[in-house]
PDB file of N, CA and C in Angstrom:
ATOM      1  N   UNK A   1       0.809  -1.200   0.000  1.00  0.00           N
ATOM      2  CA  UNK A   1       0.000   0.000   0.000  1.00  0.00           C
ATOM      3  C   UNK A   1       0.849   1.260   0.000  1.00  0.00           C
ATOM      4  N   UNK A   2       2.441   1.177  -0.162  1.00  0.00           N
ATOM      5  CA  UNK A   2       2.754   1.850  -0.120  1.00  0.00           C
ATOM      6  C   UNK A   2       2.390   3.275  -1.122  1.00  0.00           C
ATOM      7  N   UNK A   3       1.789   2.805  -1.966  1.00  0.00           N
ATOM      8  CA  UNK A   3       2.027   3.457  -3.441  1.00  0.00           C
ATOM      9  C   UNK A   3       0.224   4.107  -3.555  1.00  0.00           C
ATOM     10  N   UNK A   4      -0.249   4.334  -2.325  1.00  0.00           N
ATOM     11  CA  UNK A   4      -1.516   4.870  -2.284  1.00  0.00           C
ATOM     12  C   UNK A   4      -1.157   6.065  -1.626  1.00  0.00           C
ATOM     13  N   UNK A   5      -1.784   7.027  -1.921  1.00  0.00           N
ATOM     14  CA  UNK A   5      -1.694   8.440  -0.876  1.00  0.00           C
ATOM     15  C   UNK A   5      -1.660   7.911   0.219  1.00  0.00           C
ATOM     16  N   UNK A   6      -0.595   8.726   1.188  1.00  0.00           N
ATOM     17  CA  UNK A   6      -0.819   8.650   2.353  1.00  0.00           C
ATOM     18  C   UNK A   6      -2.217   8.338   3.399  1.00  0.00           C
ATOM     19  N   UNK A   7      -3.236   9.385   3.168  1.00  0.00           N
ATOM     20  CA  UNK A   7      -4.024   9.377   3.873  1.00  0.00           C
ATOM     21  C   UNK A   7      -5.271   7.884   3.784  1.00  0.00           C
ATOM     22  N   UNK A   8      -5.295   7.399   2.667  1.00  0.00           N
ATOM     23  CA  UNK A   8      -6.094   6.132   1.777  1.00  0.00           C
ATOM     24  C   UNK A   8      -5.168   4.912   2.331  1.00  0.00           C
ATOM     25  N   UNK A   9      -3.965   5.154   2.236  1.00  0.00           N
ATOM     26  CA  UNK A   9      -3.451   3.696   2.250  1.00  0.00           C
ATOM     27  C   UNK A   9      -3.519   3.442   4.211  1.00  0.00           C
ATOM     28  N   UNK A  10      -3.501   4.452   4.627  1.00  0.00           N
ATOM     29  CA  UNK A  10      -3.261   4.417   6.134  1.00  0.00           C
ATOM     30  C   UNK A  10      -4.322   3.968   6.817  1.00  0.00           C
ATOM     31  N   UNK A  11      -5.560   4.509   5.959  1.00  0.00           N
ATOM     32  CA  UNK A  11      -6.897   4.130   6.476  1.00  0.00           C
ATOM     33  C   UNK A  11      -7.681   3.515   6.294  1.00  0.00           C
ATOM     34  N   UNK A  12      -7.224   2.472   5.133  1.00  0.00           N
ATOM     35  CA  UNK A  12      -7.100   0.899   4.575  1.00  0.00           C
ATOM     36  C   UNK A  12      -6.615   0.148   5.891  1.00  0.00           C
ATOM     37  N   UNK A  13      -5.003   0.576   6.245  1.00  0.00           N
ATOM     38  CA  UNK A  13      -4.197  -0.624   7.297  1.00  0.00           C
ATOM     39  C   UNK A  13      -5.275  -0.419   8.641  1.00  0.00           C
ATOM     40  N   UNK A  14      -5.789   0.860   8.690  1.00  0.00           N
ATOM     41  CA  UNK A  14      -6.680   0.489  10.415  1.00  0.00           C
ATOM     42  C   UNK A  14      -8.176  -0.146  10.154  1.00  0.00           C
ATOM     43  N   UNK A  15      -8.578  -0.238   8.572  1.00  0.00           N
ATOM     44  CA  UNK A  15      -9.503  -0.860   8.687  1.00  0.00           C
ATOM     45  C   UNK A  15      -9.466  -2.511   8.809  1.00  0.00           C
ATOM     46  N   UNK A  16      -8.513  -3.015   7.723  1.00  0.00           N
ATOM     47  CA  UNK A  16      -8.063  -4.166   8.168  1.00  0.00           C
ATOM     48  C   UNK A  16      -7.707  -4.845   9.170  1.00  0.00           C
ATOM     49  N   UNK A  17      -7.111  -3.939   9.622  1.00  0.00           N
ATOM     50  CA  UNK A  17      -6.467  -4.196  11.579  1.00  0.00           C
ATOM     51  C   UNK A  17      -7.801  -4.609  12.330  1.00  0.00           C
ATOM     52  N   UNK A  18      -8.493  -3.485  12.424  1.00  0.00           N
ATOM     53  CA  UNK A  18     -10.077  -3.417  13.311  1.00  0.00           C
ATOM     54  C   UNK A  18     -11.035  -4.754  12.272  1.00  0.00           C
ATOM     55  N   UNK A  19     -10.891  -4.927  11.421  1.00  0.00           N
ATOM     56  CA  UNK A  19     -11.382  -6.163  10.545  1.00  0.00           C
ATOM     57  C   UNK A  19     -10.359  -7.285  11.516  1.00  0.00           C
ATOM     58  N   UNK A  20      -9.337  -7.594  11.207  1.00  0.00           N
ATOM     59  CA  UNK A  20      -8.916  -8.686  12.071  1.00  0.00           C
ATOM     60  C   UNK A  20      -8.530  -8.704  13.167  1.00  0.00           C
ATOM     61  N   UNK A  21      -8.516  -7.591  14.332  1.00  0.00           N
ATOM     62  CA  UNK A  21      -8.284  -7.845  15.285  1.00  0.00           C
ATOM     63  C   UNK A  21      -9.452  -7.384  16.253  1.00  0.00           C
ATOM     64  N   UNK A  22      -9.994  -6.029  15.899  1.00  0.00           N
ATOM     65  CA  UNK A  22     -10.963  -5.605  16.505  1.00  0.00           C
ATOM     66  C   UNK A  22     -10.214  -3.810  17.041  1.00  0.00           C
ATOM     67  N   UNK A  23      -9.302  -3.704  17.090  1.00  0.00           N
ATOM     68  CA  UNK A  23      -8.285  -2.938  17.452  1.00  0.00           C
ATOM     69  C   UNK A  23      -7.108  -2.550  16.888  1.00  0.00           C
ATOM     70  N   UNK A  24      -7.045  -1.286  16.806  1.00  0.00           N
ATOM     71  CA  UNK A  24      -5.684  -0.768  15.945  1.00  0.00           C
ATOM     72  C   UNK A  24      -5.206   0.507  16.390  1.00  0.00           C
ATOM     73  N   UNK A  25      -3.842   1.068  16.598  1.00  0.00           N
ATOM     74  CA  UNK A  25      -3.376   2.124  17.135  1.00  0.00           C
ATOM     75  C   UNK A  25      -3.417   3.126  15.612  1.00  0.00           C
ATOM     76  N   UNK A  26      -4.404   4.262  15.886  1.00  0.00           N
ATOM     77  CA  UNK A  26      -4.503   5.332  15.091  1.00  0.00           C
ATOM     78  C   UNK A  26      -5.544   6.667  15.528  1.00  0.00           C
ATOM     79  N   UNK A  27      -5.141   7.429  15.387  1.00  0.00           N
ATOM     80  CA  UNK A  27      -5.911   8.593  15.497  1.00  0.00           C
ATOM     81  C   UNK A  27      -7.429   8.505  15.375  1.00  0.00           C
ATOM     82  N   UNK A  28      -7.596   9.703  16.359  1.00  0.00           N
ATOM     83  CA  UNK A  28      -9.414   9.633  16.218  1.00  0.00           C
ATOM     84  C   UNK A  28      -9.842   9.185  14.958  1.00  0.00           C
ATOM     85  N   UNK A  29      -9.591  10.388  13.941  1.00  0.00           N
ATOM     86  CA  UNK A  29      -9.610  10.520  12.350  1.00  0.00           C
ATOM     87  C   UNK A  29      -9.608   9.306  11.719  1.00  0.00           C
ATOM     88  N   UNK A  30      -8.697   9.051  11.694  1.00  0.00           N
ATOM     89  CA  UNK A  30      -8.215   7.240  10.942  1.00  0.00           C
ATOM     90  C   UNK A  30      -9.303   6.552  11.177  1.00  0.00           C
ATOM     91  N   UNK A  31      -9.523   6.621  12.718  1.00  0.00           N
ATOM     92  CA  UNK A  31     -10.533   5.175  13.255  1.00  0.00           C
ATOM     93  C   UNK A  31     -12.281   5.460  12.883  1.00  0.00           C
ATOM     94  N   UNK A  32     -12.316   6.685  12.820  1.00  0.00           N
ATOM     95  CA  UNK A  32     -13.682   7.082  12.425  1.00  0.00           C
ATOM     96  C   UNK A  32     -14.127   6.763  11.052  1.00  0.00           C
ATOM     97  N   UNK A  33     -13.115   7.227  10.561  1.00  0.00           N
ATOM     98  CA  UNK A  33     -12.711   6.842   8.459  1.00  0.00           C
ATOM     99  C   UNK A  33     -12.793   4.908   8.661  1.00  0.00           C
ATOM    100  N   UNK A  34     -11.976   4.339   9.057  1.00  0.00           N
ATOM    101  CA  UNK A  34     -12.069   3.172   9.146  1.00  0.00           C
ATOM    102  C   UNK A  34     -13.451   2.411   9.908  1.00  0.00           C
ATOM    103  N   UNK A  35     -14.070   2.801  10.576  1.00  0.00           N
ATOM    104  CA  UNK A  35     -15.455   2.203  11.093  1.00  0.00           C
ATOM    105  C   UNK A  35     -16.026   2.576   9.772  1.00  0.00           C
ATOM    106  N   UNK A  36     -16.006   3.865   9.270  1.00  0.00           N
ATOM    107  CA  UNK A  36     -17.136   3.709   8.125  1.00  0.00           C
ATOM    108  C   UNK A  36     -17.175   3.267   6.794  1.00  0.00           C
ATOM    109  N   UNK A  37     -15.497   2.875   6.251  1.00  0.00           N
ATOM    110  CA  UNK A  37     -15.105   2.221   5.278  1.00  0.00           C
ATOM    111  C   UNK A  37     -15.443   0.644   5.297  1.00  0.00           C
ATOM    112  N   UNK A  38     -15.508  -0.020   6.802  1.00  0.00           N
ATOM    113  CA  UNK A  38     -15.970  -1.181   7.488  1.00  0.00           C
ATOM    114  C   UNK A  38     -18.073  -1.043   7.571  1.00  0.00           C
ATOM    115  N   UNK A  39     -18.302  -0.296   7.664  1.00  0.00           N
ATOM    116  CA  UNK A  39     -20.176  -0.163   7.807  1.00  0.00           C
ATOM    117  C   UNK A  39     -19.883  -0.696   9.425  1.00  0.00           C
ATOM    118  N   UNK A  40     -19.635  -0.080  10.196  1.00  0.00           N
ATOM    119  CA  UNK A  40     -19.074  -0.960  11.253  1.00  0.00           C
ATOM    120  C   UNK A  40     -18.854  -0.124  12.556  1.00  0.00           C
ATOM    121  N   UNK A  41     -20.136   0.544  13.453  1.00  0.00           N
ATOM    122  CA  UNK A  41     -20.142   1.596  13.853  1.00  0.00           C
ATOM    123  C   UNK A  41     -19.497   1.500  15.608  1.00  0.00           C
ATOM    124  N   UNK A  42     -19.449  -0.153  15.814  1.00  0.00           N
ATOM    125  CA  UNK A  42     -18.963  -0.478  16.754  1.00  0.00           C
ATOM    126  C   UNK A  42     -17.782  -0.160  17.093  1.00  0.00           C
ATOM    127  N   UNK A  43     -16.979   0.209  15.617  1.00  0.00           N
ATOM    128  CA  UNK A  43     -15.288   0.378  15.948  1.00  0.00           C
ATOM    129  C   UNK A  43     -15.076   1.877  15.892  1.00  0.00           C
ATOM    130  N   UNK A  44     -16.174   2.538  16.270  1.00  0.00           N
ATOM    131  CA  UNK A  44     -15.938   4.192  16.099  1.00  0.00           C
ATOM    132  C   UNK A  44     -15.356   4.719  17.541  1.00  0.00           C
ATOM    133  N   UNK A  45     -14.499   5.458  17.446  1.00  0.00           N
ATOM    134  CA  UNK A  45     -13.641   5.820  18.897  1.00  0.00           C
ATOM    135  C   UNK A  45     -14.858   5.956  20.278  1.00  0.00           C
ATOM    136  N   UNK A  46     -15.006   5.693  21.441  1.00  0.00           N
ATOM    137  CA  UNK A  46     -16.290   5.942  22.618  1.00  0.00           C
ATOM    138  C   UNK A  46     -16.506   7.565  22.394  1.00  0.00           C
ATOM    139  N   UNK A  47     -15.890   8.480  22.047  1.00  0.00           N
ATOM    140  CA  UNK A  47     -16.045   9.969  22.534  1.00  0.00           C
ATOM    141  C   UNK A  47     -16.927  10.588  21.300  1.00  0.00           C
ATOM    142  N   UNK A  48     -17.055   9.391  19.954  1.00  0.00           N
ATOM    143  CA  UNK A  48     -17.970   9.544  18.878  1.00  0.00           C
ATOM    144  C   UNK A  48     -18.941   8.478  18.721  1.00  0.00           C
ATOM    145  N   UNK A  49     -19.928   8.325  20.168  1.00  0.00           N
ATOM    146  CA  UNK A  49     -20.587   6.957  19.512  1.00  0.00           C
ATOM    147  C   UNK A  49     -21.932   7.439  18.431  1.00  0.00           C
ATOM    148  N   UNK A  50     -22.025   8.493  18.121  1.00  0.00           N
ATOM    149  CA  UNK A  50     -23.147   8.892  17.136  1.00  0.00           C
ATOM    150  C   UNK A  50     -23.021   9.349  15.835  1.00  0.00           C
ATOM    151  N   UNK A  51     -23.275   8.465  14.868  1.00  0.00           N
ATOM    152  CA  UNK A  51     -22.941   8.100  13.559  1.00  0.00           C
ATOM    153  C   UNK A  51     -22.889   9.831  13.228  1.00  0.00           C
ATOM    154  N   UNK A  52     -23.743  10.509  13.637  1.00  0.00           N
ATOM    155  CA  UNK A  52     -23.354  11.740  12.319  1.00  0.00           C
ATOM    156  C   UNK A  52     -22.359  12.947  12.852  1.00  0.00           C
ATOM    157  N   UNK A  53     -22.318  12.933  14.247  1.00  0.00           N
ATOM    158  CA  UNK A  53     -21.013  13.605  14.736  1.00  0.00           C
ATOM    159  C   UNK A  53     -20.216  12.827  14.577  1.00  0.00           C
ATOM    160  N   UNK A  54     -19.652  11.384  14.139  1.00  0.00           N
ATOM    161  CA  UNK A  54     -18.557  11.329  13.801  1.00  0.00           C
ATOM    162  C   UNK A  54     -18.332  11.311  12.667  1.00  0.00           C
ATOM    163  N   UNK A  55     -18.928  11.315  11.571  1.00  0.00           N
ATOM    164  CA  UNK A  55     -19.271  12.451  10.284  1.00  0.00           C
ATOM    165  C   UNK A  55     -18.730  13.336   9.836  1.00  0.00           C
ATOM    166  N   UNK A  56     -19.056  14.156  10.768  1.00  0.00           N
ATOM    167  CA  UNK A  56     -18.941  15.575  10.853  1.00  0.00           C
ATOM    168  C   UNK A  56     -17.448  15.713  11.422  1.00  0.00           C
ATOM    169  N   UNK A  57     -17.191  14.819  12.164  1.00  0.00           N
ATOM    170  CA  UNK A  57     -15.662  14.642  12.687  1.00  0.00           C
ATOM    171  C   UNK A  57     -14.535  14.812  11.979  1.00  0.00           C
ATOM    172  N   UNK A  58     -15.368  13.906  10.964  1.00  0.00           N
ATOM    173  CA  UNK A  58     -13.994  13.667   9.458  1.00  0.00           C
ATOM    174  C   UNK A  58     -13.858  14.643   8.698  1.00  0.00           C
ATOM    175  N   UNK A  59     -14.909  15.881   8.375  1.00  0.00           N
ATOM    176  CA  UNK A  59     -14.625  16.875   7.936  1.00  0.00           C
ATOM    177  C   UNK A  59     -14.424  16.591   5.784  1.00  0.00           C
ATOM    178  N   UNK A  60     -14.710  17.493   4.795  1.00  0.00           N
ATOM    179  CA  UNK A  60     -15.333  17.169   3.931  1.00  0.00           C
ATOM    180  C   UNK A  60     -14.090  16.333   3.339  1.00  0.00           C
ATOM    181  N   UNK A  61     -12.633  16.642   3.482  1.00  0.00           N
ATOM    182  CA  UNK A  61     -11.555  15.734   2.963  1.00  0.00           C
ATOM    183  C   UNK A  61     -11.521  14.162   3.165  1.00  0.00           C
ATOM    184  N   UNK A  62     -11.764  14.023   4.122  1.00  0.00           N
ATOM    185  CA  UNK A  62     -11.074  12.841   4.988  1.00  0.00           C
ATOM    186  C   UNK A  62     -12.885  11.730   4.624  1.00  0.00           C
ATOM    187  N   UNK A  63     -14.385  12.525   4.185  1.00  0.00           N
ATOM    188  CA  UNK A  63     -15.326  11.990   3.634  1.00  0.00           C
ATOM    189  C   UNK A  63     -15.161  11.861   2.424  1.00  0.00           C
ATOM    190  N   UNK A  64     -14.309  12.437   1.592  1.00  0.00           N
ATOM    191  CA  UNK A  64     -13.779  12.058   0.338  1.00  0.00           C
ATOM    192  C   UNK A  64     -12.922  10.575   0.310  1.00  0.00           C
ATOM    193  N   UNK A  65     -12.214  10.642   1.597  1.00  0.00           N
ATOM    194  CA  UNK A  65     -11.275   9.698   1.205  1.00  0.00           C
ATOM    195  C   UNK A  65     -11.800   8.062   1.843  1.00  0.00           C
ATOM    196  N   UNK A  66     -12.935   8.444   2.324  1.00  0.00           N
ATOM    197  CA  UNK A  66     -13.543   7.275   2.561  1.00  0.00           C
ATOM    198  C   UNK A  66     -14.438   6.381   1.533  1.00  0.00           C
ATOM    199  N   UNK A  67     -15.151   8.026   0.799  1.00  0.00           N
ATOM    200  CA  UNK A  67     -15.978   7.197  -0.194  1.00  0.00           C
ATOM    201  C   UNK A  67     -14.833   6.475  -1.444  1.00  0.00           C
ATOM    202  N   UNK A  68     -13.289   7.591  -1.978  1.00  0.00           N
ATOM    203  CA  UNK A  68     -12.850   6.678  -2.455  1.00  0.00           C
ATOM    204  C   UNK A  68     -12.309   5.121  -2.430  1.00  0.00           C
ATOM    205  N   UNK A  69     -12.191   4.687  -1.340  1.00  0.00           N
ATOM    206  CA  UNK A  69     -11.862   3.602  -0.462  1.00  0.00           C
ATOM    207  C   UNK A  69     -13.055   2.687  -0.934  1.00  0.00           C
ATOM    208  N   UNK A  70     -14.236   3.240  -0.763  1.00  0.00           N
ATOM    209  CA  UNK A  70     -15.681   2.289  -0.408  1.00  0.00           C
ATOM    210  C   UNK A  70     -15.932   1.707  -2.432  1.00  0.00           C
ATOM    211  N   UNK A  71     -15.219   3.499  -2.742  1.00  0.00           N
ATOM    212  CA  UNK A  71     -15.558   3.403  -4.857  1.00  0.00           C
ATOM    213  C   UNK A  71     -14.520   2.082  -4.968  1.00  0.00           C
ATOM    214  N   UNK A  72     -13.271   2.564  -4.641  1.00  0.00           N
ATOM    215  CA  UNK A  72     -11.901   2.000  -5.513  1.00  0.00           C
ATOM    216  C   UNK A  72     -11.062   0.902  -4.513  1.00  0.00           C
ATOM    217  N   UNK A  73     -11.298   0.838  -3.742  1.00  0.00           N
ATOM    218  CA  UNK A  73     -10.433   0.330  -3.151  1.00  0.00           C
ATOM    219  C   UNK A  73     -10.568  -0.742  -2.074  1.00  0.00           C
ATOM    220  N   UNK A  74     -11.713  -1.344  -1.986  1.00  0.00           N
ATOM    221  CA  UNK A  74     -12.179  -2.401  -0.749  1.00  0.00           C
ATOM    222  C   UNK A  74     -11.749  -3.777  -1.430  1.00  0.00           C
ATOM    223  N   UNK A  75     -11.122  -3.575  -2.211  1.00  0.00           N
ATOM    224  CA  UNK A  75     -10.097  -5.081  -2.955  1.00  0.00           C
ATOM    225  C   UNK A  75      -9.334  -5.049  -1.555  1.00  0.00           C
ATOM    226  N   UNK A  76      -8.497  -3.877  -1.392  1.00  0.00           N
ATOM    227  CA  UNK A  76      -7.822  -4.173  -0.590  1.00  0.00           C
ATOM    228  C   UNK A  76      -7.718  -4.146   0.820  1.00  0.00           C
ATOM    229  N   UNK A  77      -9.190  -3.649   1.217  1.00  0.00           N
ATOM    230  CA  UNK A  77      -9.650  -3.374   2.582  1.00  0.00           C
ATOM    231  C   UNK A  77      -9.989  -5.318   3.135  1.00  0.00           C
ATOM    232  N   UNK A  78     -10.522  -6.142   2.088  1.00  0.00           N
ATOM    233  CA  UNK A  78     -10.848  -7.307   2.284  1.00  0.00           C
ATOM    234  C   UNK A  78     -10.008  -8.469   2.173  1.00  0.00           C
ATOM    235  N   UNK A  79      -8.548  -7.875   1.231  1.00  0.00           N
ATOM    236  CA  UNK A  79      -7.845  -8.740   1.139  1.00  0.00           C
ATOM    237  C   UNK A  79      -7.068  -9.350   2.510  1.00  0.00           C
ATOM    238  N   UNK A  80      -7.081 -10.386   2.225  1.00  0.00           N
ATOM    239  CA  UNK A  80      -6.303 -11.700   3.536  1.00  0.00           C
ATOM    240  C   UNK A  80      -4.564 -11.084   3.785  1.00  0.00           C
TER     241      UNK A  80
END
């Protein structure tokens, strides 16, 4: 994943992580992006348990870079 923007490829590795482990060391940001790249509202940080403030959390960039993830890129969010 090296060869993905920074911000996409990073928030691929915490979705996968939280996909196989349940847990992953990353920023509010990351983990909020990653619960929703996952549909998966359980893995959203405790201080955001309400789907649209943590939304609003991610701010309009970082909702870009989720939907590209969800368009282009869940090959590799699912891969083993």
């Amino acid at each position: 994943m090296n060869e993905l923007h920074w911000p996409i490829g990073k928030i691929i590795e915490v979705a996968r992580e939280l996909r196989e482990t349940g847990g992953a060391p990353a920023s509010t940001g990351e983990r909020i992006a990653a619960a929703f790249v996952l549909n998966r509202p359980e893995y959203l940080p405790v201080a955001y348990p309400d789907l649209v403030e943590a939304w609003d959390r991610l701010g309009g960039q970082w909702q870009d870079h989720v939907r590209c993830i969800k368009r282009d890129y869940m090959h590799l969010v699912e891969a083993e």
